[in-house]
Protein backbone atom coordinates (compact mmCIF):
# COMPACT_ATOMS: atom_id res chain seq x y z
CA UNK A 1 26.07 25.54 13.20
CA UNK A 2 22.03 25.59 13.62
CA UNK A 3 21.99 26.20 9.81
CA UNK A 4 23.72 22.81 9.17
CA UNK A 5 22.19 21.08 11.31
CA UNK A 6 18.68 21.62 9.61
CA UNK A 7 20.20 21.17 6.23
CA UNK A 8 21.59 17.78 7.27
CA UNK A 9 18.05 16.87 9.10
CA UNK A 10 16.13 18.18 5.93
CA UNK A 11 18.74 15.81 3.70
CA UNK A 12 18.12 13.42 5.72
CA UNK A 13 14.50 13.13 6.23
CA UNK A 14 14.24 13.93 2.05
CA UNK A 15 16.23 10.33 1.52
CA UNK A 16 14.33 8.60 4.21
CA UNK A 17 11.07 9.72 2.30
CA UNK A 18 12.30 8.37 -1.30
CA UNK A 19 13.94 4.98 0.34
CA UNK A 20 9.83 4.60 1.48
CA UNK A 21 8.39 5.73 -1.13
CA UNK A 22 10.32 4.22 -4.57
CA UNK A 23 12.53 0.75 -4.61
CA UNK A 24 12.77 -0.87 -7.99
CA UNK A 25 13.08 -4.53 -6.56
CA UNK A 26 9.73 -3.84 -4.80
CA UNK A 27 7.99 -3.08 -7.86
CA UNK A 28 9.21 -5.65 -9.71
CA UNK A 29 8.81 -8.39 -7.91
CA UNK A 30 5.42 -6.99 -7.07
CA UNK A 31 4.68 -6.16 -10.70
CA UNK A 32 3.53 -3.01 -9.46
CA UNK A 33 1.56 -0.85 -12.38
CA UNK A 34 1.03 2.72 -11.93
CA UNK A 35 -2.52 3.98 -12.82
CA UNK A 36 -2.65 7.32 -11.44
CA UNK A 37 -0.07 9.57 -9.88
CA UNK A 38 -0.75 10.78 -6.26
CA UNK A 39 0.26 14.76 -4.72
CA UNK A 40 3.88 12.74 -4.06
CA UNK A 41 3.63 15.02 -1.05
CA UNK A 42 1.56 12.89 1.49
CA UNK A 43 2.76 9.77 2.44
CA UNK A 44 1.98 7.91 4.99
CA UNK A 45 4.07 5.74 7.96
CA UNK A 46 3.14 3.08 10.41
CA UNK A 47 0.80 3.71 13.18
CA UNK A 48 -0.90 6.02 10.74
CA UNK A 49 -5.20 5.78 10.20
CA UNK A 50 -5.76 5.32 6.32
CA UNK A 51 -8.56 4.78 3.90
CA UNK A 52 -7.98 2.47 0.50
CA UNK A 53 -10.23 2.01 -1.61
CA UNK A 54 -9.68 -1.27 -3.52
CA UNK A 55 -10.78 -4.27 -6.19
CA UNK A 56 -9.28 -7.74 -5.50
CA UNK A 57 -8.85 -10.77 -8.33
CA UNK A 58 -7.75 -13.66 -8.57
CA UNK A 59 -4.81 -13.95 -11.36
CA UNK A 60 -7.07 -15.10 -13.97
CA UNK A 61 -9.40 -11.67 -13.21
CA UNK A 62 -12.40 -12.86 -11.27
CA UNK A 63 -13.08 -10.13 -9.33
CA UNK A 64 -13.64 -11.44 -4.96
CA UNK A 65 -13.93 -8.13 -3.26
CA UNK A 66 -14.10 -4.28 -4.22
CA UNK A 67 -14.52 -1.20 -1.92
CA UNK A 68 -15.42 0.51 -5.21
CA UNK A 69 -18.67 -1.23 -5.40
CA UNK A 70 -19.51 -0.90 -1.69
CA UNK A 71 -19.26 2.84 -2.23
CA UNK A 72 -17.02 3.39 0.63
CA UNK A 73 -12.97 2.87 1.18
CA UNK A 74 -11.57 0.01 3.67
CA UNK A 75 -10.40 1.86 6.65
CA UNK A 76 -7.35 0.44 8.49
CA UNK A 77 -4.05 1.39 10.72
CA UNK A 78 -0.85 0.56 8.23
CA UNK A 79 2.13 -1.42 9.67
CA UNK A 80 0.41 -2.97 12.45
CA UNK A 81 -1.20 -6.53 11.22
CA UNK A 82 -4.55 -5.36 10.54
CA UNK A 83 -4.40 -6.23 6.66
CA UNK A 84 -2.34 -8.80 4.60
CA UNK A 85 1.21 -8.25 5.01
CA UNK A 86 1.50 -7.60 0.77
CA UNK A 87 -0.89 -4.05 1.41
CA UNK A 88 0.88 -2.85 4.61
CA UNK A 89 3.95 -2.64 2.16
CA UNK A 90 2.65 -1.18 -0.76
CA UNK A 91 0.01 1.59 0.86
CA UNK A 92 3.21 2.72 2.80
CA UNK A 93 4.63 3.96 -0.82
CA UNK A 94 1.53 5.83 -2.13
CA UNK A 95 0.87 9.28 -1.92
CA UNK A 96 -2.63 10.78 -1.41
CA UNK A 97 -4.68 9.77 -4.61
CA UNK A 98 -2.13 7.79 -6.13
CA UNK A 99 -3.79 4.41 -7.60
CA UNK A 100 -1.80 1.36 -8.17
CA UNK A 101 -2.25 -2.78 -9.63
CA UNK A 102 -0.11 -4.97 -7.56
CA UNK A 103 0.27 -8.83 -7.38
CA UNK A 104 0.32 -10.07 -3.94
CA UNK A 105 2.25 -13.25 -3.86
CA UNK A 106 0.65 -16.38 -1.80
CA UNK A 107 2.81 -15.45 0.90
CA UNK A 108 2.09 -11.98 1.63
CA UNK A 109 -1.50 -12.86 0.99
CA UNK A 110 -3.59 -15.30 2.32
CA UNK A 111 -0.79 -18.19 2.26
CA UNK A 112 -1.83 -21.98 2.32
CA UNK A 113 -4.77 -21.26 4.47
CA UNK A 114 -6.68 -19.45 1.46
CA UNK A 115 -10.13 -17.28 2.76
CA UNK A 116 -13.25 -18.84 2.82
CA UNK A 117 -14.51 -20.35 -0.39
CA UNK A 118 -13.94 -17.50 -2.04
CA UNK A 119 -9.87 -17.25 -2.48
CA UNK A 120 -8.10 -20.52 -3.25
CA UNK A 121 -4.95 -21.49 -0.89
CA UNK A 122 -1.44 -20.83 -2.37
CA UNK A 123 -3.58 -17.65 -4.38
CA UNK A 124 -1.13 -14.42 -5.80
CA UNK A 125 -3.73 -12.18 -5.63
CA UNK A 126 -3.96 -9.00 -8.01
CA UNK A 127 -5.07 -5.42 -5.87
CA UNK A 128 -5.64 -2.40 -7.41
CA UNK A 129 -5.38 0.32 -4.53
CA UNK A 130 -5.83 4.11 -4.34
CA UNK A 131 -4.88 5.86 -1.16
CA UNK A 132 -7.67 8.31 -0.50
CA UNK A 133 -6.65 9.16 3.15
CA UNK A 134 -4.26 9.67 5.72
CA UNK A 135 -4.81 10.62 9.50
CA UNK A 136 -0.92 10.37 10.79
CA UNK A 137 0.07 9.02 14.13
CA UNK A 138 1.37 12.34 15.70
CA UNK A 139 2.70 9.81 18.51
């Protein structure tokens, strides 16, 4: 009985990782590109500490923000409100190392409110993300 019980937890917990990890209506209507893969090992969850590093643009490609060029990866708790709704879903299906190009649509982004003078309101935004850490929430 113990054996199939761990056989049915492992299927289980195997499904619940792909489900998170690979939808084909997400990356479609995300236009998701893959760059580079990741271990597809390590993923991460909500409540979990991660570190991105990142370039933003506009659609038409000029460049407003880039962790690359600050030398050091945005830091930030997934799933709780802490970034744009558009990068708490798509960090939660990257493995370690594994880079990505995503358009953000106004909605998941910034919205009508824009940010600052430097993206316009109503903006899809274009992200290209590798996830370079993961401390997970043991909680």
């Amino acid at each position: 009985m113990k054996k199939y019980f761990l056989l049915i937890l492992i299927i289980i917990s195997s499904t619940k990782c792909i489900e998170t990890t690979y939808d084909p209506e997400f990356e479609k209507k995300f236009k998701v590109v893959h760059i580079k893969d990741g271990d597809k090992k390590n993923y991460p969850h909500k409540g979990d500490k991660v570190q991105v590093h990142y370039k933003g643009t506009l659609l038409n490609g000029k460049k407003f923000d880039s962790s690359y060029d600050r030398g050091s990866p945005l830091p930030f708790t997934l799933g709780v409100g802490q970034v744009i709704k558009c990068w708490d879903m798509s960090v939660m299906r990257l493995s370690i190392g594994e880079k990505i190009s995503v358009v953000c649509p106004s909605e998941l982004a910034y919205g009508s409110r824009g940010a600052g003078n430097v993206i316009p309101p109503n903006s899809d935004l274009v992200f290209e993300m590798e996830l370079i850490n993961i401390v997970h929430n043991d909680l």
